[in-house]
Structure formats: C-alpha cells, structure tokens
N, C-alpha and C. Protein backbone atom coordinates (compact mmCIF):
# COMPACT_ATOMS: atom_id res chain seq x y z
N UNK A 1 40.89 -71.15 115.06
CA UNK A 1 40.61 -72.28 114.21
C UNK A 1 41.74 -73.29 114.40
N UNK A 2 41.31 -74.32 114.51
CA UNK A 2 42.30 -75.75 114.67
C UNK A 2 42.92 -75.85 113.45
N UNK A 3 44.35 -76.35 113.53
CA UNK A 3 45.21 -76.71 112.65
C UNK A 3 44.73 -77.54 111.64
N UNK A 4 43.98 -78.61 111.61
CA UNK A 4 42.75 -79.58 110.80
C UNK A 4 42.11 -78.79 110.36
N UNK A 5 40.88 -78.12 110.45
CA UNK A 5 40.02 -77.33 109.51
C UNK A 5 40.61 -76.35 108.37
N UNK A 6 41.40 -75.88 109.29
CA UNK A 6 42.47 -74.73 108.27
C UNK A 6 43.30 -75.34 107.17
N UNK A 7 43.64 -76.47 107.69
CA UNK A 7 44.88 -77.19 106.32
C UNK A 7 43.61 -77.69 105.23
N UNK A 8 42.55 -78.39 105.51
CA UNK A 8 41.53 -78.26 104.59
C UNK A 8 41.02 -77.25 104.19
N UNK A 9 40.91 -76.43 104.39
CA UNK A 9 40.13 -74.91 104.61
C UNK A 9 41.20 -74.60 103.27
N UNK A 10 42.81 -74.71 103.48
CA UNK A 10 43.70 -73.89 102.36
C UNK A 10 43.83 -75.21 101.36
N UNK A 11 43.14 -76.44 101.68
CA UNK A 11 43.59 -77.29 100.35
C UNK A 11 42.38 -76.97 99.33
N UNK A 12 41.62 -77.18 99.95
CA UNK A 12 40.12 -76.69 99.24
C UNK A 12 40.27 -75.21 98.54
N UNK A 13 40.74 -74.02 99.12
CA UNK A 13 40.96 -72.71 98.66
C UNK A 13 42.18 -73.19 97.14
N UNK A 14 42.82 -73.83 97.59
CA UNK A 14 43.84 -74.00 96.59
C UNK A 14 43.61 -74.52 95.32
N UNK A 15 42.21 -75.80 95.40
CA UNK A 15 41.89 -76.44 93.95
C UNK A 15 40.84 -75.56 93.39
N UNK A 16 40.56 -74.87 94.58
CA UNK A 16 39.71 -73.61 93.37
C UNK A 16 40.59 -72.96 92.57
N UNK A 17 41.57 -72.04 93.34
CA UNK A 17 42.65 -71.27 92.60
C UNK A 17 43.18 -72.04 91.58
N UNK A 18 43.62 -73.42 91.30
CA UNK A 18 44.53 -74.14 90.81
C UNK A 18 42.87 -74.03 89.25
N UNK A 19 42.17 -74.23 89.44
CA UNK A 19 41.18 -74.63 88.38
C UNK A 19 40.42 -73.20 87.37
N UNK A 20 41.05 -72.28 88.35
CA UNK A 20 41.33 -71.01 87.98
C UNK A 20 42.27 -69.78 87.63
N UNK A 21 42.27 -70.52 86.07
CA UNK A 21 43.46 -69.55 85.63
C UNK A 21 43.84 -68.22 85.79
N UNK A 22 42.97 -67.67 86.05
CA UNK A 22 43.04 -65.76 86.45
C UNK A 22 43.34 -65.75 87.61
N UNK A 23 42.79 -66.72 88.57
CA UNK A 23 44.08 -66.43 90.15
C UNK A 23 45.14 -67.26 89.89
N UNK A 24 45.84 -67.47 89.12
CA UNK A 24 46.96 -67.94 88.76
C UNK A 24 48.08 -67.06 88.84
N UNK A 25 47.31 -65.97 87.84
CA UNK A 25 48.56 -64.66 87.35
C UNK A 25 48.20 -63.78 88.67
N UNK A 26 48.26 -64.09 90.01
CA UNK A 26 48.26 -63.06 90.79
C UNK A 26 49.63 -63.35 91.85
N UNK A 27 50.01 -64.68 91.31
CA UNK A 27 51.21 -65.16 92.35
C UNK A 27 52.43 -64.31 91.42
N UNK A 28 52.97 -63.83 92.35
CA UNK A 28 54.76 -63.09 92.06
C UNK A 28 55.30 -63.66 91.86
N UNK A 29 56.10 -64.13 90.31
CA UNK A 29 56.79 -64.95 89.58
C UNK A 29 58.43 -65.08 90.46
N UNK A 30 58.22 -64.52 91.69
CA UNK A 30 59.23 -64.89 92.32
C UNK A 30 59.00 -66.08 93.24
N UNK A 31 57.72 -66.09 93.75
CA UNK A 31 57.53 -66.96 94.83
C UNK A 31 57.41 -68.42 93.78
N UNK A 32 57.85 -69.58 94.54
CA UNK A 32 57.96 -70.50 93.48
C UNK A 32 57.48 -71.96 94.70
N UNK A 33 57.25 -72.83 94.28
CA UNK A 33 57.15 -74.09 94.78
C UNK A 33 57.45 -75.45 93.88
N UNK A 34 58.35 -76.29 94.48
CA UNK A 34 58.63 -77.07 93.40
C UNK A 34 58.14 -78.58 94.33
N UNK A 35 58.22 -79.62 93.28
CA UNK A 35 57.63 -80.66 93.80
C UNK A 35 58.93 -81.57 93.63
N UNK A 36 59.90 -82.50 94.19
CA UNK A 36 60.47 -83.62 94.06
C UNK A 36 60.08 -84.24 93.18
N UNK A 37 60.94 -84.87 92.12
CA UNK A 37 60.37 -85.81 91.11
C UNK A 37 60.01 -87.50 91.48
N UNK A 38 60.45 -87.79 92.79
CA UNK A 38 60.20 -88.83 93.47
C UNK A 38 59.21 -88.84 94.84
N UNK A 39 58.21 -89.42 95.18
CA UNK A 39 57.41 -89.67 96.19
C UNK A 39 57.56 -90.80 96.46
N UNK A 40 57.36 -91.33 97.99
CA UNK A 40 56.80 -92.91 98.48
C UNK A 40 55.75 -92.51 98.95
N UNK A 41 55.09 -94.05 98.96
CA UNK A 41 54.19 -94.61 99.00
C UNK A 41 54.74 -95.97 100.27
N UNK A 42 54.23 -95.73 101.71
CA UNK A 42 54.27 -97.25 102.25
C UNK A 42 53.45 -98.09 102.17
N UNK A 43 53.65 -99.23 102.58
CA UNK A 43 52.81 -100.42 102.87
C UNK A 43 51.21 -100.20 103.29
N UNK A 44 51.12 -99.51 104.30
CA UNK A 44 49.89 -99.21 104.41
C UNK A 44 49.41 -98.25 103.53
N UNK A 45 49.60 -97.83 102.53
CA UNK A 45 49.27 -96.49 101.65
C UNK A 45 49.25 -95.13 102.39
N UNK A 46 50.30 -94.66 103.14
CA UNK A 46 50.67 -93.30 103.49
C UNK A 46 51.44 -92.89 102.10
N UNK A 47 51.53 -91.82 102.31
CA UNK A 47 52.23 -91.39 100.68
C UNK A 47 52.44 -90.17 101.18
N UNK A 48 54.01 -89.94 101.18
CA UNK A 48 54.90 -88.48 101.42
C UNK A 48 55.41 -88.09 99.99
N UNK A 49 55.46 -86.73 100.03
CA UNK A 49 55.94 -85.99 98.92
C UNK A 49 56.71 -84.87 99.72
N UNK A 50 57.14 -84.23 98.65
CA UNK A 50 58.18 -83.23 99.24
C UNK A 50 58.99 -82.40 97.77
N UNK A 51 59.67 -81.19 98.59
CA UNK A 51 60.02 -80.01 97.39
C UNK A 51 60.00 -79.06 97.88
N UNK A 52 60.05 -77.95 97.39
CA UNK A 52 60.96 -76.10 98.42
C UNK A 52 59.81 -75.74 97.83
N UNK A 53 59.74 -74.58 98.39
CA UNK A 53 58.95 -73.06 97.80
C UNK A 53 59.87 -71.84 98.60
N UNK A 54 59.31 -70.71 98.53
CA UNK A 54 59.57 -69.57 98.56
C UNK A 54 58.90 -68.57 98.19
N UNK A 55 58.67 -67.71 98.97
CA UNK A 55 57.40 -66.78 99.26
C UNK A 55 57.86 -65.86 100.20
N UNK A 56 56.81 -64.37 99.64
CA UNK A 56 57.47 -63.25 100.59
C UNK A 56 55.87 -62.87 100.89
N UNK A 57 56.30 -61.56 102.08
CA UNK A 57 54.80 -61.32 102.30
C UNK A 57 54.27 -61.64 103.09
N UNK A 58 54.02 -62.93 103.14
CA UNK A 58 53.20 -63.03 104.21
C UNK A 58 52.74 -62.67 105.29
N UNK A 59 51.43 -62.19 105.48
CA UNK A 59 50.78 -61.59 107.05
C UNK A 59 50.27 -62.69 107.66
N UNK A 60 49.03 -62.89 106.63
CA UNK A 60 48.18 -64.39 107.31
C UNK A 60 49.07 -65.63 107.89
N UNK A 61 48.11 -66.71 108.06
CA UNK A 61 48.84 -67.81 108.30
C UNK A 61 48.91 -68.75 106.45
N UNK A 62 49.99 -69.35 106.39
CA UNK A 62 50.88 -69.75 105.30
C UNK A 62 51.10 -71.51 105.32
N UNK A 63 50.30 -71.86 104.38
CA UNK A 63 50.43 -73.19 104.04
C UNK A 63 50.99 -73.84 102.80
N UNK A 64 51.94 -75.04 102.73
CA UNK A 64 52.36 -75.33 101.38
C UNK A 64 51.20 -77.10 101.49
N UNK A 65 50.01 -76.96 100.96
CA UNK A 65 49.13 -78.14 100.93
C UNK A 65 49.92 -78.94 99.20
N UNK A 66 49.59 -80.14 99.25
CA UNK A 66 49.57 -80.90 98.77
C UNK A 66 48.42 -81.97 97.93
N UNK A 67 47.96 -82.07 96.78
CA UNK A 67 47.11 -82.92 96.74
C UNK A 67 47.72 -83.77 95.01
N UNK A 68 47.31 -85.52 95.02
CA UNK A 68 47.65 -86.24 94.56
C UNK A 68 46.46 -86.59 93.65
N UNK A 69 46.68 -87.33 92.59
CA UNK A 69 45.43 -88.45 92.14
C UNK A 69 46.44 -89.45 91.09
N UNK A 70 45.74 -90.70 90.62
CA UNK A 70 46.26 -91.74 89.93
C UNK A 70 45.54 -91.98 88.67
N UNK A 71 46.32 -91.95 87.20
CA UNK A 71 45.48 -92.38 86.24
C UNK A 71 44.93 -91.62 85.96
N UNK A 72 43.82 -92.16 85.15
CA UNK A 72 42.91 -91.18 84.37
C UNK A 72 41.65 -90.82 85.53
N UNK A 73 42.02 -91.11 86.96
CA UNK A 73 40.97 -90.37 87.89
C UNK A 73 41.26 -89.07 88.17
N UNK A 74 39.96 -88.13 88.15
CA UNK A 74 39.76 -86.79 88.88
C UNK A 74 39.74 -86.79 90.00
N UNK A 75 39.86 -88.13 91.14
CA UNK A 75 39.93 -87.63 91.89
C UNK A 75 41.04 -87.07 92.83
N UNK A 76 41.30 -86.42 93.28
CA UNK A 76 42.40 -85.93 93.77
C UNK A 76 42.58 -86.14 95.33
N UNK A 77 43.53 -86.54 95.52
CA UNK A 77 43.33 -86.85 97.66
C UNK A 77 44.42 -86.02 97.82
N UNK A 78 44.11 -85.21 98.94
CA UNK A 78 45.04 -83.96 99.51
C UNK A 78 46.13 -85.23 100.76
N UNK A 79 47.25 -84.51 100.80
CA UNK A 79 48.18 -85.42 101.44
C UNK A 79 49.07 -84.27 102.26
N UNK A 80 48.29 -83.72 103.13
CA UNK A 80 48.99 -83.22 104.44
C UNK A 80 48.96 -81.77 103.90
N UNK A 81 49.62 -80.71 104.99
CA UNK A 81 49.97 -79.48 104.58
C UNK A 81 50.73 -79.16 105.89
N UNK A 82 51.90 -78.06 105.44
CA UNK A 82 52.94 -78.04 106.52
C UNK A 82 53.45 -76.62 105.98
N UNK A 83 53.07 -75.86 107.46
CA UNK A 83 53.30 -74.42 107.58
C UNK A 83 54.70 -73.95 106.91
N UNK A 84 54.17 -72.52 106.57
CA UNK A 84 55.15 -71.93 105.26
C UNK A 84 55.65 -70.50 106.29
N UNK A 85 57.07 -70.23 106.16
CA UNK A 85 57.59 -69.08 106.64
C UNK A 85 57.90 -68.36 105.21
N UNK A 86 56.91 -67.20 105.40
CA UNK A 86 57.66 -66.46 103.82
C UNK A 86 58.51 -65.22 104.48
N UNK A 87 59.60 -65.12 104.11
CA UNK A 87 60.90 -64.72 104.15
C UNK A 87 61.95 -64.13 102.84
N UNK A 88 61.50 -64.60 101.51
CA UNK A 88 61.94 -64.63 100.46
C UNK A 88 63.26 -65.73 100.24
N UNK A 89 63.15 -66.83 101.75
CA UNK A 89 64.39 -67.43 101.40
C UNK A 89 63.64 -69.07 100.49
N UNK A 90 64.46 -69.12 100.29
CA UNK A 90 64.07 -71.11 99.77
C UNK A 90 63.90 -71.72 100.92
N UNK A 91 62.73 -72.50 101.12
CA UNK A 91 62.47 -74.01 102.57
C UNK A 91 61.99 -74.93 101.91
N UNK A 92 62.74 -75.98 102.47
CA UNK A 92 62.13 -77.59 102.19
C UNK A 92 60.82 -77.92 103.07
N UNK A 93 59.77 -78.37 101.83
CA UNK A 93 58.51 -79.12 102.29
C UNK A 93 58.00 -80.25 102.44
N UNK A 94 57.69 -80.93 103.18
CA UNK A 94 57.21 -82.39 103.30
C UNK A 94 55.70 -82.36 103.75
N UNK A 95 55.20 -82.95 102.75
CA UNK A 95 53.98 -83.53 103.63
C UNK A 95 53.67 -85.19 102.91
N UNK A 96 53.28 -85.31 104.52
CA UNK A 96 52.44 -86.97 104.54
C UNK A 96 51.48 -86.95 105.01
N UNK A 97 50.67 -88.01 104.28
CA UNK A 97 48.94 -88.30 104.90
C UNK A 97 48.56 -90.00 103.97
N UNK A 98 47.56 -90.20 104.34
CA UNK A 98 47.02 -91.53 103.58
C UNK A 98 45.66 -91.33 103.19
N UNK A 99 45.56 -91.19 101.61
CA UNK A 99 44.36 -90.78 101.18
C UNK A 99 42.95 -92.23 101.70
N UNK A 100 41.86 -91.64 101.65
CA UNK A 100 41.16 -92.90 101.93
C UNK A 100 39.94 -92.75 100.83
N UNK A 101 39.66 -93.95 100.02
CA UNK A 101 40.19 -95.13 100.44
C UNK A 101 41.73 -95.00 99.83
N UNK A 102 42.33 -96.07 100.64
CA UNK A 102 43.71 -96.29 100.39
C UNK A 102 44.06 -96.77 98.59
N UNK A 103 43.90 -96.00 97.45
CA UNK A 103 43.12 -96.43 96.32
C UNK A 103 44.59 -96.50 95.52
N UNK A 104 46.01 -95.88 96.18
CA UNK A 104 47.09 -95.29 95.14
C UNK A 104 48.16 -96.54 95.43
N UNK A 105 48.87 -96.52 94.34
CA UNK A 105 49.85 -97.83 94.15
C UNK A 105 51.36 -97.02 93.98
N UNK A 106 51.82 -97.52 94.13
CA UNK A 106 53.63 -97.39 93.49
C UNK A 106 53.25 -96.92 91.97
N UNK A 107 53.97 -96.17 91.72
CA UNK A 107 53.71 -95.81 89.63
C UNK A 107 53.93 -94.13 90.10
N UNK A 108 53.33 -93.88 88.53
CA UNK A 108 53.18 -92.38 88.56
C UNK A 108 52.04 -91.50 88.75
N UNK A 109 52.00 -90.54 89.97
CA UNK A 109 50.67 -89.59 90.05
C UNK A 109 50.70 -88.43 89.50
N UNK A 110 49.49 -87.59 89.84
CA UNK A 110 49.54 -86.11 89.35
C UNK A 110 49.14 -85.55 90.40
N UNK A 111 50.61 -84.51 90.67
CA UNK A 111 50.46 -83.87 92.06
C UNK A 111 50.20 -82.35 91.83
N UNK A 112 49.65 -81.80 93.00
CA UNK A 112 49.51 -80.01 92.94
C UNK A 112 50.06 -79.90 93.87
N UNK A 113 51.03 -78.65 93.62
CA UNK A 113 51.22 -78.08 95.26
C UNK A 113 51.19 -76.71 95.34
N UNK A 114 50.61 -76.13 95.81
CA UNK A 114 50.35 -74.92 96.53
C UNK A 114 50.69 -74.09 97.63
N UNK A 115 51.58 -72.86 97.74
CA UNK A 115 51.47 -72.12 98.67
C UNK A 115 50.47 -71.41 98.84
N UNK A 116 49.80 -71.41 99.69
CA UNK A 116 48.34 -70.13 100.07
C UNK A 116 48.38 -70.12 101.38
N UNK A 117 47.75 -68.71 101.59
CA UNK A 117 47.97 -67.58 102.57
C UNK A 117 46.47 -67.57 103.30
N UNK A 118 45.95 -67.31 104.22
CA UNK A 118 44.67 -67.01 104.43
C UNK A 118 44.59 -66.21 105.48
N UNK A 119 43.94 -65.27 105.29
CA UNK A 119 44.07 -64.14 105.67
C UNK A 119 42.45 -63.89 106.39
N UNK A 120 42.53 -63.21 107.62
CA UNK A 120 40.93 -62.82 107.80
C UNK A 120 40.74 -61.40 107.32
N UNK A 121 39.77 -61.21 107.15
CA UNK A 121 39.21 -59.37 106.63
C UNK A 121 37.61 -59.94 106.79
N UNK A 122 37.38 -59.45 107.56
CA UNK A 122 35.75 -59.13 107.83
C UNK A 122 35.47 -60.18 108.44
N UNK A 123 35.92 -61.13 108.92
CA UNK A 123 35.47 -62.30 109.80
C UNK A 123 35.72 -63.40 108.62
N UNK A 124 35.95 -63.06 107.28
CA UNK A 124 35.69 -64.38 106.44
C UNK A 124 37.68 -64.50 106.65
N UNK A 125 37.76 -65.96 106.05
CA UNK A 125 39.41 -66.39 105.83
C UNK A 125 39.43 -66.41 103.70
N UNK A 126 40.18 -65.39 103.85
CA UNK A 126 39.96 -65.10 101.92
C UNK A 126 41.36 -66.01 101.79
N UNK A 127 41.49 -66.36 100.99
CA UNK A 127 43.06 -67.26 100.39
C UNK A 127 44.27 -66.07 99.15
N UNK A 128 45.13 -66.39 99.18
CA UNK A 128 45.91 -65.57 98.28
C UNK A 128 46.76 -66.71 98.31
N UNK A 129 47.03 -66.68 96.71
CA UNK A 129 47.94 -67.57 96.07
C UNK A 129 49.13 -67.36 95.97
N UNK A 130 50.34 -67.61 96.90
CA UNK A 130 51.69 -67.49 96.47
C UNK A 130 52.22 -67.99 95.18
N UNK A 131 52.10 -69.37 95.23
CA UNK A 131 52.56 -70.06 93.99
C UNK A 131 51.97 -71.24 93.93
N UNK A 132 52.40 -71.91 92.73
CA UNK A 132 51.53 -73.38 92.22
C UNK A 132 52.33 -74.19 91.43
N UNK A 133 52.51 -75.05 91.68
CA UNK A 133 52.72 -76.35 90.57
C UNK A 133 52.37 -77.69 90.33
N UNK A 134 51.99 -77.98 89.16
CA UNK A 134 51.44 -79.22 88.92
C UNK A 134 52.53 -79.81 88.10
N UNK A 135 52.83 -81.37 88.44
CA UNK A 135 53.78 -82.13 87.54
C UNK A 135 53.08 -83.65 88.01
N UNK A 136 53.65 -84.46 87.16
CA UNK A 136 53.62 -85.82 87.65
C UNK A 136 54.92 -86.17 88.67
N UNK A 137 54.84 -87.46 89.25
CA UNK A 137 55.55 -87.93 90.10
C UNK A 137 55.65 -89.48 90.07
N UNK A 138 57.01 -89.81 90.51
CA UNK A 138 56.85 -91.27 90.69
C UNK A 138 56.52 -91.57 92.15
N UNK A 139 55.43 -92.36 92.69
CA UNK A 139 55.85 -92.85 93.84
C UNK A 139 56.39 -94.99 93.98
N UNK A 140 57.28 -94.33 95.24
CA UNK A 140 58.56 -95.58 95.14
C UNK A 140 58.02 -96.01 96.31
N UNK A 141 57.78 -97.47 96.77
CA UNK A 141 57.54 -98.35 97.66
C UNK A 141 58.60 -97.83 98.72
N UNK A 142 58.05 -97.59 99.88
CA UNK A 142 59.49 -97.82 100.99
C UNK A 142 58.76 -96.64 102.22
C-alpha cells in the first residue's frame, strides 16, 4: 500500500477511535502525544502543526496523523501524517498539508492528534490506538 492511502487509511481509523470513547481507554497511559500550542498557517493556506509523542510496541506500521477544523465547523481537514518510531523514547512531530478548500485563517483551531498503528491480520489493516489529544491552537501567519 502507498504511503497516500495509508496516511488516510490511519486518519480516517483515528476519527473513528477519537469519536469513540471505549477505544480511548485502550491506549497505555504511557504513550502520550502532545500538540504545540502554536501552528502556522502560510499565505497560500498550508498549515503546519507540530508536538512529540511516544509510544512503545509497535509491530505494524506507525503514524502520528493530524487533523484541524475552525469555529463552530465540524468539519475537520486532516493536515499530513509523519511516520512514528515507537521505542518508548519522546520524538518530535511535524506535519504539513493544505486543507481544501483553503477555508482556515490565522486565529484559533481545534486540533486532534493521533498515534495509530495498523496492523494486518487476515488481509484486513485493523488500527490500534497509541494515544490521542485534542486541544485548541493558535495558528500564526508566516
């Protein structure tokens, strides 16, 4: 599977988990992911975020995805995902992408970020939740 299908493949696995509190309590209160309290936003509306996690375990392949929204919208635009080494040490995460339409401004969003794992067993790719966090964010012009 291409690097593209799969980073959707674990952002999509992730807003299920995230909207589901019972796979919540399955992540090990050790593994953690944190989000930067600052994001940009450029000129053309790319929008990077960034923040550590930490995660052990891992067999599958290991993603820390990202997804954003503005205001009182549901909708949420995923903004990149960038492979996770679980190790039990702390790593810095970045991801960038430009949601479309290009709809987000400078101000404050509401971000998720997610470590998940995806794993094959039987031909399907099942997801396992390392960790999660939701906070707001500022994003800063630049």
């Amino acid at each position: 599977m291409s690097l593209r299908p799969a980073l959707g493949l674990a952002a999509g696995a992730a807003l299920l988990l995230l909207a589901a509190p019972a796979a919540q309590a399955t992540a090990d209160p050790y593994e953690t992911v944190t989000v930067d309290p600052t994001g940009r936003i450029a000129a053309d509306g790319t929008v990077t975020l960034s923040g550590t996690y930490r995660c052990t375990g891992g067999t599958g392949t290991v993603f820390v995805s990202s997804t954003v929204a503005q205001g009182s919208s549901t909708v949420h635009h995923g903004i990149g995902g960038t492979g996770a080494v679980c190790d039990g040490m702390e790593h810095i995460w970045q991801n960038t992408g430009m949601p479309t339409p290009t709809s987000l401004a400078a101000g404050v969003v509401h971000v998720e970020a997610t470590v998940m794992e995806l794993n094959s067993q039987g031909g399907l790719l099942l997801p396992r939740l390392h960790a999660a966090q939701r906070q707001d964010v500022t994003l800063i012009e630049g």
